[in-house]
N, C-alpha and C. Protein backbone atom coordinates (compact mmCIF):
# COMPACT_ATOMS: atom_id res chain seq x y z
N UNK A 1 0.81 -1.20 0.00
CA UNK A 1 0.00 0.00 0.00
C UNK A 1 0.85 1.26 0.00
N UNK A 2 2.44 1.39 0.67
CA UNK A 2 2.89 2.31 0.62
C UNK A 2 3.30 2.81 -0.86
N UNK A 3 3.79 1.85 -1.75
CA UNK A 3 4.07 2.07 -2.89
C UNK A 3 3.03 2.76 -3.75
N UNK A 4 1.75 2.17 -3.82
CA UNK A 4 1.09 2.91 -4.34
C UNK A 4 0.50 4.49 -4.23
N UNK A 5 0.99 4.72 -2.81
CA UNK A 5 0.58 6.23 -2.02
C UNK A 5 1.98 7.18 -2.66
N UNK A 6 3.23 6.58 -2.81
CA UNK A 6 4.06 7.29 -3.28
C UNK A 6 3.90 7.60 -4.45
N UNK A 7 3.55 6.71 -5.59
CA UNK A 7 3.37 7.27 -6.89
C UNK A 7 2.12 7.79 -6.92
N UNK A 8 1.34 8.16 -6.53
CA UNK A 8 -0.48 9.02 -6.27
C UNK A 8 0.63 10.41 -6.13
N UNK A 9 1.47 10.32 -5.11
CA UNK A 9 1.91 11.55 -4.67
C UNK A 9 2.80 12.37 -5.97
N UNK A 10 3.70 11.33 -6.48
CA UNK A 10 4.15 11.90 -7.74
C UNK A 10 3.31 12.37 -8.84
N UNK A 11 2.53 11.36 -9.49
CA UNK A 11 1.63 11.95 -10.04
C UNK A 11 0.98 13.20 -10.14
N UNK A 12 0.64 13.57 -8.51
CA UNK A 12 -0.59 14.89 -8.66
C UNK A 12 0.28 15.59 -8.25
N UNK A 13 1.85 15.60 -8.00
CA UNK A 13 2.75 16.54 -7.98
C UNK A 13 3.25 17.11 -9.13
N UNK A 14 3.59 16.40 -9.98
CA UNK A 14 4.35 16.85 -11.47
C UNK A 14 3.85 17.51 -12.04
N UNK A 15 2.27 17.39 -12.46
CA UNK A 15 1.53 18.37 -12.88
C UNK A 15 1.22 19.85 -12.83
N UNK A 16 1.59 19.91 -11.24
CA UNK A 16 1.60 20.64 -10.23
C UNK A 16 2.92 21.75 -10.30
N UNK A 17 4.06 21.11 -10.60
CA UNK A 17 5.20 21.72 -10.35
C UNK A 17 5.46 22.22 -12.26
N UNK A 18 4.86 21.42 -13.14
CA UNK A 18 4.75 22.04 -14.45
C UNK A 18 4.02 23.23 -14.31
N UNK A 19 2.80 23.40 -14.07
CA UNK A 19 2.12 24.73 -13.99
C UNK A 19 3.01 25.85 -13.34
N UNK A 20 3.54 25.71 -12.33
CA UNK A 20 4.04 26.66 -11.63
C UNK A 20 5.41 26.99 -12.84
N UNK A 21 6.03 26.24 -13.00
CA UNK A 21 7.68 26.13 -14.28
C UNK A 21 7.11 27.34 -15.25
N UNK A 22 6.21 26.75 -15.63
CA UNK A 22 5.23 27.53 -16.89
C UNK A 22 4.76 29.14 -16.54
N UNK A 23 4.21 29.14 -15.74
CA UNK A 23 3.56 30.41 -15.23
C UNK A 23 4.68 31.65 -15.68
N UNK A 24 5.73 31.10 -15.25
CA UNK A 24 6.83 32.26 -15.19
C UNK A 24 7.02 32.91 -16.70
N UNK A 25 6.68 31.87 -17.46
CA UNK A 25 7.35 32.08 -19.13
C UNK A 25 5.92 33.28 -19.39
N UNK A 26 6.42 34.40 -19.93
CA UNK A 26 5.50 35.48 -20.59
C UNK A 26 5.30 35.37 -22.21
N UNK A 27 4.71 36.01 -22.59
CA UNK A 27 4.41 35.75 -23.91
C UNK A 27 4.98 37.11 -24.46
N UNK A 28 5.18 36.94 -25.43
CA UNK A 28 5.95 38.23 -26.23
C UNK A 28 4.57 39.33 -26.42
N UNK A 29 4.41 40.76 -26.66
CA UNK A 29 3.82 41.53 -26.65
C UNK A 29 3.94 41.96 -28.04
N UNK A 30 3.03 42.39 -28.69
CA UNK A 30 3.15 43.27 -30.34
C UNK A 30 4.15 44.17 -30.04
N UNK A 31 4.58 44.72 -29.33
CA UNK A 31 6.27 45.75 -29.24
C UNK A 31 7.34 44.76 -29.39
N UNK A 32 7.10 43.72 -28.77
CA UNK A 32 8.24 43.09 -28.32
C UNK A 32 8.91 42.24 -30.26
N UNK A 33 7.65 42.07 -30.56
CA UNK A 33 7.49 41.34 -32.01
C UNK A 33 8.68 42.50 -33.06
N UNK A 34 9.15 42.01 -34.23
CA UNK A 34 9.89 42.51 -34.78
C UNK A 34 9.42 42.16 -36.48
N UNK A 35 9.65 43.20 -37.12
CA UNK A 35 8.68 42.92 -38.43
C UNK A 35 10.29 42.20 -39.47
N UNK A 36 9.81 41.69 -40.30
CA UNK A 36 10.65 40.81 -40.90
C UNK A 36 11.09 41.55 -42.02
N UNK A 37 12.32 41.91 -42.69
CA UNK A 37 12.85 42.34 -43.69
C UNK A 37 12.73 41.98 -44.75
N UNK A 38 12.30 43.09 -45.86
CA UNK A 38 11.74 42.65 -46.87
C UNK A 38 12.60 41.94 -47.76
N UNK A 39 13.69 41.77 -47.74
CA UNK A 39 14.94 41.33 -48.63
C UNK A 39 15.17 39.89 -47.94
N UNK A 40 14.40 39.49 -46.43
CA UNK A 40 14.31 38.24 -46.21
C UNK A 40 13.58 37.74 -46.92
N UNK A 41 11.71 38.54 -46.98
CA UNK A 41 10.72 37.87 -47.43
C UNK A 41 11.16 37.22 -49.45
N UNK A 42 11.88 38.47 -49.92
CA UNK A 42 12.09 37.89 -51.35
C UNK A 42 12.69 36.78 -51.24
N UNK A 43 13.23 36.43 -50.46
CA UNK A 43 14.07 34.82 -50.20
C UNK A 43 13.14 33.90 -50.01
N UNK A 44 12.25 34.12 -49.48
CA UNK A 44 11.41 32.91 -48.72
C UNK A 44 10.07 32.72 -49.51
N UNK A 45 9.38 33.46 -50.71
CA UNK A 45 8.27 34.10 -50.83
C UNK A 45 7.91 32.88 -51.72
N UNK A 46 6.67 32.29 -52.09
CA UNK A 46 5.97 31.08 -52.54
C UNK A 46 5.71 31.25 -54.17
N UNK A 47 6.21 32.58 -54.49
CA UNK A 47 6.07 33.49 -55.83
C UNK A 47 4.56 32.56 -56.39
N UNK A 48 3.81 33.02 -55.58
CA UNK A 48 2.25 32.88 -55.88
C UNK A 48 1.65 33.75 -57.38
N UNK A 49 0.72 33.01 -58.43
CA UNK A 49 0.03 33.78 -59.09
C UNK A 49 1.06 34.42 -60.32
N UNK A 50 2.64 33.63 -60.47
CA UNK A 50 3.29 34.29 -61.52
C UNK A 50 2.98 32.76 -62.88
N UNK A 51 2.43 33.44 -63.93
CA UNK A 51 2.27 33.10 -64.99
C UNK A 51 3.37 32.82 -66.40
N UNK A 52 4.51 31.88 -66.21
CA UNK A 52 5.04 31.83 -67.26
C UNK A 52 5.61 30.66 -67.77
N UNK A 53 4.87 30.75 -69.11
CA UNK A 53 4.68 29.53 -69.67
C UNK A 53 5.70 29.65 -71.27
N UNK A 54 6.32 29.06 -70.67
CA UNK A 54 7.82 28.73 -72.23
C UNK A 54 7.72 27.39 -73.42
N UNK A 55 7.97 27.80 -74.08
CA UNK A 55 7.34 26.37 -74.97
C UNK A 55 8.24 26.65 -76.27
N UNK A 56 9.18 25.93 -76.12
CA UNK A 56 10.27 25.86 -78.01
C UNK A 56 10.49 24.26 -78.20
N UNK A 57 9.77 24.18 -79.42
CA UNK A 57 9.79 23.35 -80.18
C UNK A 57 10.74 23.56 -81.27
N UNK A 58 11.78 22.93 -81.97
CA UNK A 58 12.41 22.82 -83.07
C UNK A 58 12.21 21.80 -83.85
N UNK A 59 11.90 21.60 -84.96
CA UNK A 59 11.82 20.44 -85.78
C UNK A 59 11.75 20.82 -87.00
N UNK A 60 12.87 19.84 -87.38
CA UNK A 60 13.64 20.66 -88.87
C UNK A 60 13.75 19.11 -89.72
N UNK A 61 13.26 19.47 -90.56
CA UNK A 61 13.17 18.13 -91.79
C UNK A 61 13.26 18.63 -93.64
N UNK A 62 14.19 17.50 -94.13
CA UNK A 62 14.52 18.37 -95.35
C UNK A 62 14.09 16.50 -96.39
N UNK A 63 13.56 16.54 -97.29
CA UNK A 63 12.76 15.68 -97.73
C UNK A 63 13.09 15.75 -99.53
N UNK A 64 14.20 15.73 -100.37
CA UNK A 64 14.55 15.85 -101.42
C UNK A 64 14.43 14.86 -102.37
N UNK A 65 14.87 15.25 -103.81
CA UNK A 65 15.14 14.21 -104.57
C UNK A 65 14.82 12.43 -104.63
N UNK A 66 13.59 12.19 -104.36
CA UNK A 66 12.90 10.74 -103.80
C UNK A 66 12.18 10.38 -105.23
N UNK A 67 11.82 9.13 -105.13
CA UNK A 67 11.91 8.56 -106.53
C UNK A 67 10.96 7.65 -106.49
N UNK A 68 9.80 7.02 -106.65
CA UNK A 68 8.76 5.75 -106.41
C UNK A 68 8.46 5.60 -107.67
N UNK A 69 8.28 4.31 -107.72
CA UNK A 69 8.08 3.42 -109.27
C UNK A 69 7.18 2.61 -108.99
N UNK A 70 6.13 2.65 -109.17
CA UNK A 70 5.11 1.36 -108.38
C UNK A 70 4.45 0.52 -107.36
N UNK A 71 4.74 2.05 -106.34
CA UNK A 71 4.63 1.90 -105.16
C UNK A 71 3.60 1.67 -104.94
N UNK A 72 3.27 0.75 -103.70
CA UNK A 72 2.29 0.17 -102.95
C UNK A 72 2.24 1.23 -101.77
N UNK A 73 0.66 1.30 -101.69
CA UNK A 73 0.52 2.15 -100.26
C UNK A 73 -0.86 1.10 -99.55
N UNK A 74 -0.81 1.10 -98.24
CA UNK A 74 -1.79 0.62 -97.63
C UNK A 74 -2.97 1.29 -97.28
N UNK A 75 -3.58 0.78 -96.28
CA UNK A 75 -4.46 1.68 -95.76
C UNK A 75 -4.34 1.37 -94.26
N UNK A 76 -4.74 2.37 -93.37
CA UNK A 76 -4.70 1.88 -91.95
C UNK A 76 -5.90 2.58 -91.10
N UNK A 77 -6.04 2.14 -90.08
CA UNK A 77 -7.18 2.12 -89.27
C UNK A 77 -7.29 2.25 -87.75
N UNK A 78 -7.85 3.45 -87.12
CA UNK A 78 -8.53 3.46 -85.75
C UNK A 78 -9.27 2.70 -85.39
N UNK A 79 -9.41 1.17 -84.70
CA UNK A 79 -10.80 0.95 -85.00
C UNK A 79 -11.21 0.95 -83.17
N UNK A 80 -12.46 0.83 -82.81
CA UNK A 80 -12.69 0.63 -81.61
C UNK A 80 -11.71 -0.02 -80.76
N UNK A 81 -11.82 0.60 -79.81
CA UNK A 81 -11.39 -0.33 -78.98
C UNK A 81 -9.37 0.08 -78.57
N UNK A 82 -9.11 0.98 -79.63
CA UNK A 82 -7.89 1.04 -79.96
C UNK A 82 -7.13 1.41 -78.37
N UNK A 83 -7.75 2.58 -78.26
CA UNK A 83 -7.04 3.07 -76.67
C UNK A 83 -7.70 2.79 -75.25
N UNK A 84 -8.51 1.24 -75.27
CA UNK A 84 -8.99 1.10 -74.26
C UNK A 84 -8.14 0.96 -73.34
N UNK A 85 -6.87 0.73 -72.83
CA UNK A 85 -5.62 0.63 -72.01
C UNK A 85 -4.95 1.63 -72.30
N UNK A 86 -5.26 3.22 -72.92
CA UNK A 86 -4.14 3.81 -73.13
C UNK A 86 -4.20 4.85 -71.63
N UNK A 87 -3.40 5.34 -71.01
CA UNK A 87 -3.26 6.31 -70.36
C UNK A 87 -2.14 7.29 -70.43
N UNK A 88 -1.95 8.19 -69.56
CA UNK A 88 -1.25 9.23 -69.48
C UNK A 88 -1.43 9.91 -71.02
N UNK A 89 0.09 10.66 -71.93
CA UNK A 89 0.44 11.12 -72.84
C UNK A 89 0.19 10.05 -74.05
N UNK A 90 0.08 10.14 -74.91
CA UNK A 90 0.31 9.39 -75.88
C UNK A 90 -0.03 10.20 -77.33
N UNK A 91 0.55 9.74 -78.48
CA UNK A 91 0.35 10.19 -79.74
C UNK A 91 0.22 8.93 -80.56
N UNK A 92 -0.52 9.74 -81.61
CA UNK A 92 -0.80 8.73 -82.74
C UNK A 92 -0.56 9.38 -84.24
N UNK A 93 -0.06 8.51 -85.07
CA UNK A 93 0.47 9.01 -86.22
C UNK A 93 0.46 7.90 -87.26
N UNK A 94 -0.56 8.62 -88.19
CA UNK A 94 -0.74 7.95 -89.39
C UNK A 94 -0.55 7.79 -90.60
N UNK A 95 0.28 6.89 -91.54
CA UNK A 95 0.82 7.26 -92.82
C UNK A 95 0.45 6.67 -93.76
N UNK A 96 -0.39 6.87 -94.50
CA UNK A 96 -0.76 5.72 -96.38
C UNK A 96 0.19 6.01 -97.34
N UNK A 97 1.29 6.89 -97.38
CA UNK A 97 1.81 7.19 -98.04
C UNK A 97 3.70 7.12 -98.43
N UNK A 98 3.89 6.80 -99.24
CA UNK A 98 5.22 7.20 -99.43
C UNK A 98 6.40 8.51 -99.68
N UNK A 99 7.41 8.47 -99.49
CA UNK A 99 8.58 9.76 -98.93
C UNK A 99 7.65 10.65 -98.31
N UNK A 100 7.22 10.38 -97.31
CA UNK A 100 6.69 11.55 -96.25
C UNK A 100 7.38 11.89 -95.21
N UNK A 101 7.92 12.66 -94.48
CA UNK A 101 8.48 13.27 -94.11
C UNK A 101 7.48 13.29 -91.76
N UNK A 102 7.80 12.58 -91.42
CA UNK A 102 6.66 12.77 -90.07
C UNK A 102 7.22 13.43 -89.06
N UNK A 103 6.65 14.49 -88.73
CA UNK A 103 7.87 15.13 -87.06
C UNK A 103 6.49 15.40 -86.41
N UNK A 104 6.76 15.53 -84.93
CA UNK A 104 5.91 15.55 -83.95
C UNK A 104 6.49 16.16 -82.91
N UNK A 105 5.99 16.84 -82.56
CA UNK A 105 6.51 17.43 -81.03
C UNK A 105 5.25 17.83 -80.23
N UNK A 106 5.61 17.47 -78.69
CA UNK A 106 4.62 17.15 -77.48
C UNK A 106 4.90 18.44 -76.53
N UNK A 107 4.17 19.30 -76.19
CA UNK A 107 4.28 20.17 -75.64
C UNK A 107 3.49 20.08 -74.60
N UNK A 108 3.89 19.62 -73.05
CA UNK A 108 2.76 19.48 -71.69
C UNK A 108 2.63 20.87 -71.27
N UNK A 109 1.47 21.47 -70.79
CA UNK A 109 2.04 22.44 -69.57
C UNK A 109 1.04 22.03 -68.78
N UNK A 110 2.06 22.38 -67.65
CA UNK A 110 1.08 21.76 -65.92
C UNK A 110 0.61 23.56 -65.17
N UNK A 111 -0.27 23.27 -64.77
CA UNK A 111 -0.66 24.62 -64.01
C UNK A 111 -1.32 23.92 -62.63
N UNK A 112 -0.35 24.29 -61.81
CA UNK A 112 -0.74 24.38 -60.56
C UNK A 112 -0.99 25.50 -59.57
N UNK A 113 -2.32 25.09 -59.29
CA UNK A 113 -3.16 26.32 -58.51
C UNK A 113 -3.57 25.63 -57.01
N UNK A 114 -3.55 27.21 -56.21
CA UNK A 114 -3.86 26.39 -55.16
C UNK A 114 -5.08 26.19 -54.76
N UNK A 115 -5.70 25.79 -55.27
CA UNK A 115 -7.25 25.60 -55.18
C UNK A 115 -7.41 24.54 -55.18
């Protein structure tokens, strides 16, 4: 029984002796506060709401002097069903033809807002 009366006593003491530790600490006052320099804030700042969007594509193709004698061309086809597994980015590019020349360029832009 004594054991248990000693830790009752610790218990509703510690609590006790925190409040009092605490009491002493003051809280800073709006004088006491210090305003932050603006040459900090350009360092730190979330550059919210700036809009700039860059986009260069180059694609350079030179397609000369080509020659077909009896050429065969096919035919080709979208048919259902084609991009039932497709996700994210993807392109598609279609050719029936001969010396054609194909360039493509993918341009993403992401806009993130905080909303």
């Amino acid at each position: 029984m004594k054991k248990i009366s000693n830790i009752t006593s610790v218990f509703t003491l510690f609590p006790l002796l925190m409040l009092i530790a605490l009491s002493g600490t003051a809280k800073p006052t709006i004088d006491e506060i210090t305003p932050v320099l603006l040459g900090d804030l350009e360092q730190e700042r979330g550059m919210g709401g700036v809009v700039d969007v860059t986009n260069n594509s180059h694609l350079e193709a030179v397609l000369t002097d080509n020659y077909n004698a009896n050429s065969v061309t096919g035919n080709n086809s979208i048919d259902r069903g084609s991009f039932n597994d497709a996700s994210g980015v993807f392109s598609i590019i279609q050719n029936t033809g001969n010396n054609v020349i194909i360039q493509e360029s993918t341009i993403i832009t992401v806009t993130i807002a905080p909303n």
